[in-house]
Protein backbone atom coordinates (compact mmCIF):
# COMPACT_ATOMS: atom_id res chain seq x y z
CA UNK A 1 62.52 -97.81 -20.49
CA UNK A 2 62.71 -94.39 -18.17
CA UNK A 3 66.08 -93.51 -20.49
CA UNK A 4 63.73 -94.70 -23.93
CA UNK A 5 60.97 -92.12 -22.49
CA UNK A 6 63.43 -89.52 -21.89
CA UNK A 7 65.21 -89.80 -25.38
CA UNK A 8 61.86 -89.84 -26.91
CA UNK A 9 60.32 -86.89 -25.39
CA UNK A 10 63.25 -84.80 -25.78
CA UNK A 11 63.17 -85.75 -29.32
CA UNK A 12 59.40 -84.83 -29.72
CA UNK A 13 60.39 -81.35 -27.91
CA UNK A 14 63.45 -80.87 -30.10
CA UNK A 15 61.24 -81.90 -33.17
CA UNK A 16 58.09 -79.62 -32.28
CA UNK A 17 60.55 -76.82 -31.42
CA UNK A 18 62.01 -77.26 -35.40
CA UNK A 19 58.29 -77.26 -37.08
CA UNK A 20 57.62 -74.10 -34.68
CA UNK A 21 60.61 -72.41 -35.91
CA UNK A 22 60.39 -73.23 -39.61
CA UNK A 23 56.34 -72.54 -39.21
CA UNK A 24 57.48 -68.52 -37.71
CA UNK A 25 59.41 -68.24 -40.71
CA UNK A 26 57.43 -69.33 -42.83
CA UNK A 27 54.52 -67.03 -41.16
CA UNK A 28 57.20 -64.07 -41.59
CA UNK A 29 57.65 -64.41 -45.51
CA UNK A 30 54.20 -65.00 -45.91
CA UNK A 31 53.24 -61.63 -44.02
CA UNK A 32 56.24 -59.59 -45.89
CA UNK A 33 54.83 -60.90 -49.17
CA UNK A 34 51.38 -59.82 -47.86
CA UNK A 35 52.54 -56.10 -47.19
CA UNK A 36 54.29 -55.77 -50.33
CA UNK A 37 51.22 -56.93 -52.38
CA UNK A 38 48.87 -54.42 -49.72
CA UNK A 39 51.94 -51.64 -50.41
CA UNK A 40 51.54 -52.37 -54.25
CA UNK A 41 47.53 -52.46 -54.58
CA UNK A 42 47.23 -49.62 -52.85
CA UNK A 43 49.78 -47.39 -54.62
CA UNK A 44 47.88 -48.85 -57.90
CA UNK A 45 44.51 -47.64 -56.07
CA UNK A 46 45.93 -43.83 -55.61
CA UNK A 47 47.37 -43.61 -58.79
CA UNK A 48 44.14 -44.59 -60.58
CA UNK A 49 42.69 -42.41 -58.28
CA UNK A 50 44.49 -39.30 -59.25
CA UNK A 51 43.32 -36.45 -61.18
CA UNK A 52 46.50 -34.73 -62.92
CA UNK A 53 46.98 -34.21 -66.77
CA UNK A 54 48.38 -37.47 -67.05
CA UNK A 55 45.66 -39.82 -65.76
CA UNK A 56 42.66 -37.58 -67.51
CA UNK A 57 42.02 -38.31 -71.29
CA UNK A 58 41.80 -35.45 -73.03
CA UNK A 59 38.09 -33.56 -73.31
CA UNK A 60 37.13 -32.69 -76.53
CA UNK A 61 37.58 -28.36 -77.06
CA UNK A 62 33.92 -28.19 -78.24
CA UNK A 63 32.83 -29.00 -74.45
CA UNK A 64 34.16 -26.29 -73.18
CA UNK A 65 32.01 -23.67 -74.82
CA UNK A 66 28.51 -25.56 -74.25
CA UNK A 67 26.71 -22.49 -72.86
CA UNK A 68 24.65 -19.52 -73.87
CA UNK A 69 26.30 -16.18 -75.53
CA UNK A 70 24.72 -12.32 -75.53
CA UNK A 71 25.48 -9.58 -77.53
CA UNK A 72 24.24 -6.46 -79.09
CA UNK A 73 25.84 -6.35 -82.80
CA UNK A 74 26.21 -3.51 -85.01
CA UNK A 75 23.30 -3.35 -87.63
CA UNK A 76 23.06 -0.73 -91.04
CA UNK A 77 19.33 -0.10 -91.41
CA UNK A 78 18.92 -0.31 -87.46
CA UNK A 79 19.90 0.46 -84.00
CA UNK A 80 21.51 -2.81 -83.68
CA UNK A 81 20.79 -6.67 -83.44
CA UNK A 82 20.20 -8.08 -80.05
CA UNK A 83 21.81 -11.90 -80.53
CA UNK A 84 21.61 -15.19 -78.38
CA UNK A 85 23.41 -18.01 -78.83
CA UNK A 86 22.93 -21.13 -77.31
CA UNK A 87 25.62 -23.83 -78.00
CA UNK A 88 24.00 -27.34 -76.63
CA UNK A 89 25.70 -30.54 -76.27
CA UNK A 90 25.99 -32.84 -79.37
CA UNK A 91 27.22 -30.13 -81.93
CA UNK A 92 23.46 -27.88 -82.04
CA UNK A 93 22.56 -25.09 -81.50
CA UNK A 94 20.20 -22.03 -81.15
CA UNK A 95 21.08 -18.65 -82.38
CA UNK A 96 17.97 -15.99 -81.68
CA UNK A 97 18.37 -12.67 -83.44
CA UNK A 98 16.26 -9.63 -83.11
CA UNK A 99 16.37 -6.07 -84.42
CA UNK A 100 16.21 -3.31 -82.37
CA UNK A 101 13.23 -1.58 -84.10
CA UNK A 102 9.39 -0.90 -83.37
CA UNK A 103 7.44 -4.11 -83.52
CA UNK A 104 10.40 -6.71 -84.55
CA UNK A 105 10.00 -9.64 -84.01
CA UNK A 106 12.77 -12.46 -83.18
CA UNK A 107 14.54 -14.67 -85.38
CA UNK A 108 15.06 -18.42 -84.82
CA UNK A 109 18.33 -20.92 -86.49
CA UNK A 110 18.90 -23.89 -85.35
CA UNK A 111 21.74 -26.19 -86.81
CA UNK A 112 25.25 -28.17 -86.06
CA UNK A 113 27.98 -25.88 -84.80
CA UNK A 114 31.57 -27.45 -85.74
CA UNK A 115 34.68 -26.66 -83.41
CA UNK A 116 38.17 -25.61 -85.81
CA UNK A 117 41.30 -25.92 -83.56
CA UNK A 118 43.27 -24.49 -86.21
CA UNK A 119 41.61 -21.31 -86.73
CA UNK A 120 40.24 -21.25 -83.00
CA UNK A 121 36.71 -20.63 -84.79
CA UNK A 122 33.40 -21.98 -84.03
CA UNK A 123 31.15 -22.37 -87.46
CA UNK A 124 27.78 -22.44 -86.96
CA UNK A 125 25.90 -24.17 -90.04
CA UNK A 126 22.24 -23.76 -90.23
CA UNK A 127 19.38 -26.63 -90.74
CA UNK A 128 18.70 -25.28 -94.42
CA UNK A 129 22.63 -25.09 -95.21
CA UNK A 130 22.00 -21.45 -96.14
CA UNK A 131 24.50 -18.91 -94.94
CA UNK A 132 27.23 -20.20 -92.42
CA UNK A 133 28.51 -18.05 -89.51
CA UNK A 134 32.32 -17.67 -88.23
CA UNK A 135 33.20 -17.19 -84.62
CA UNK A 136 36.31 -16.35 -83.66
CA UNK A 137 37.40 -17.60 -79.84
CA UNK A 138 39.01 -15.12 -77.94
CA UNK A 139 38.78 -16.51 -74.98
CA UNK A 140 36.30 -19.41 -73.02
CA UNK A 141 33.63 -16.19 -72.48
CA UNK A 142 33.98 -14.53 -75.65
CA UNK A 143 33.33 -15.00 -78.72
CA UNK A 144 33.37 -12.70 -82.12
CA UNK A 145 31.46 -13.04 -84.84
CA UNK A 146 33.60 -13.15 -88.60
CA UNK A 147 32.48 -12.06 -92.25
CA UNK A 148 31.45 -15.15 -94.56
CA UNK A 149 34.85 -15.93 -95.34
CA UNK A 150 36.49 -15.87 -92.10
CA UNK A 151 38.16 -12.37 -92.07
CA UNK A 152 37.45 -9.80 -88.85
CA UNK A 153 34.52 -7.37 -89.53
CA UNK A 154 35.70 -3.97 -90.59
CA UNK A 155 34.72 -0.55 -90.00
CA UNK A 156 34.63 1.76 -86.62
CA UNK A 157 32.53 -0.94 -84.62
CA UNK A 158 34.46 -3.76 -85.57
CA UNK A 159 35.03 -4.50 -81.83
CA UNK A 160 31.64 -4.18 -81.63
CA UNK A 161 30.49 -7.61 -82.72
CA UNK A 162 31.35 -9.82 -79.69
CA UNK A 163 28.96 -12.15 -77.65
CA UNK A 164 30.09 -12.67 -74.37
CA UNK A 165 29.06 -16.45 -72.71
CA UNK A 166 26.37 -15.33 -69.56
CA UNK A 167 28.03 -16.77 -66.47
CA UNK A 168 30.89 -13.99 -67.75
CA UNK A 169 28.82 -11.05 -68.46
CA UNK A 170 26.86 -11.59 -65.70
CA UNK A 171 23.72 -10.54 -67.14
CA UNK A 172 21.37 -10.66 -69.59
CA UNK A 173 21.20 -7.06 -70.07
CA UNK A 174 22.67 -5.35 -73.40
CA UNK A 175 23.70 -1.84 -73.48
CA UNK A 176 22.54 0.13 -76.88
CA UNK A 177 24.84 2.02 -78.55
């Protein structure tokens, strides 16, 4: 009976020491699988998390040039046309105008403005559908106002018909020629 209670705890021992074993393994593959999934979630996390070119979907161009525009144009029968132009968000905007004479008064429009990537042009087309205006883009501050049909203005001011956006001109001040 001693010899039966020997065999039999020795077999217990040499059976619990197996399942402890197999169990470690077990444990081992099931924590490697667990890092790898942590390793991948977490590289998925960053990426999503990244703000290069390639995780951004595009903005639309019009965005860019939501902002308000000053400028002193060139004007025949006066000293000149001090212009705002307000581009607001959903495609409006507000384009004030007045002359610089005694007692003139300002101008309002108010209408859709529509962004041309090919011609790099903002066209500004008022409530009443009168008389569109052409902006050329020269760059995200400036702007440059176009005859009707698109052409550059000509004559000895023709550079003089720009509106420059206010956080680039810094002020609201116009100069008089």
């Amino acid at each position: 009976m001693q010899l039966l209670k020997k065999q039999l705890k020795q077999n217990l021992a040499l059976i619990s020491f197996s399942i402890l074993l197999s169990s470690n393994a077990i444990m081992a593959a099931t924590d490697l699988t667990a890092q790898e999934n942590y390793l991948k979630a977490r590289i998925k996390s960053h990426e999503q998390n990244t703000d290069h070119p390639v995780h951004i979907e595009p903005m639309e161009k019009s965005l860019e040039f939501h902002g308000v525009f000053y400028g002193f144009l060139p004007c025949t029968d006066c000293n000149g046309i001090k212009s705002t132009l307000s581009l607001k968000q959903k495609n409006n905007y507000l384009l004030v105008t007045q002359p610089a004479k005694e007692s003139s008064r300002e101008s309002y429009e108010k209408g859709k403005y529509t962004w041309n990537d090919e011609t790099n042009t903002v066209v500004l087309t008022p409530r009443d559908e009168s008389k569109t205006r052409q902006y050329l883009i020269k760059d995200e501050g400036t702007l440059i106002l176009l005859n009707s049909d698109g052409s550059p203005m000509k004559g000895d001011k023709s550079d003089s018909y720009t509106l420059r956006r206010s956080d680039s001109a810094k002020t609201r001040e116009v100069h008089i020629h």
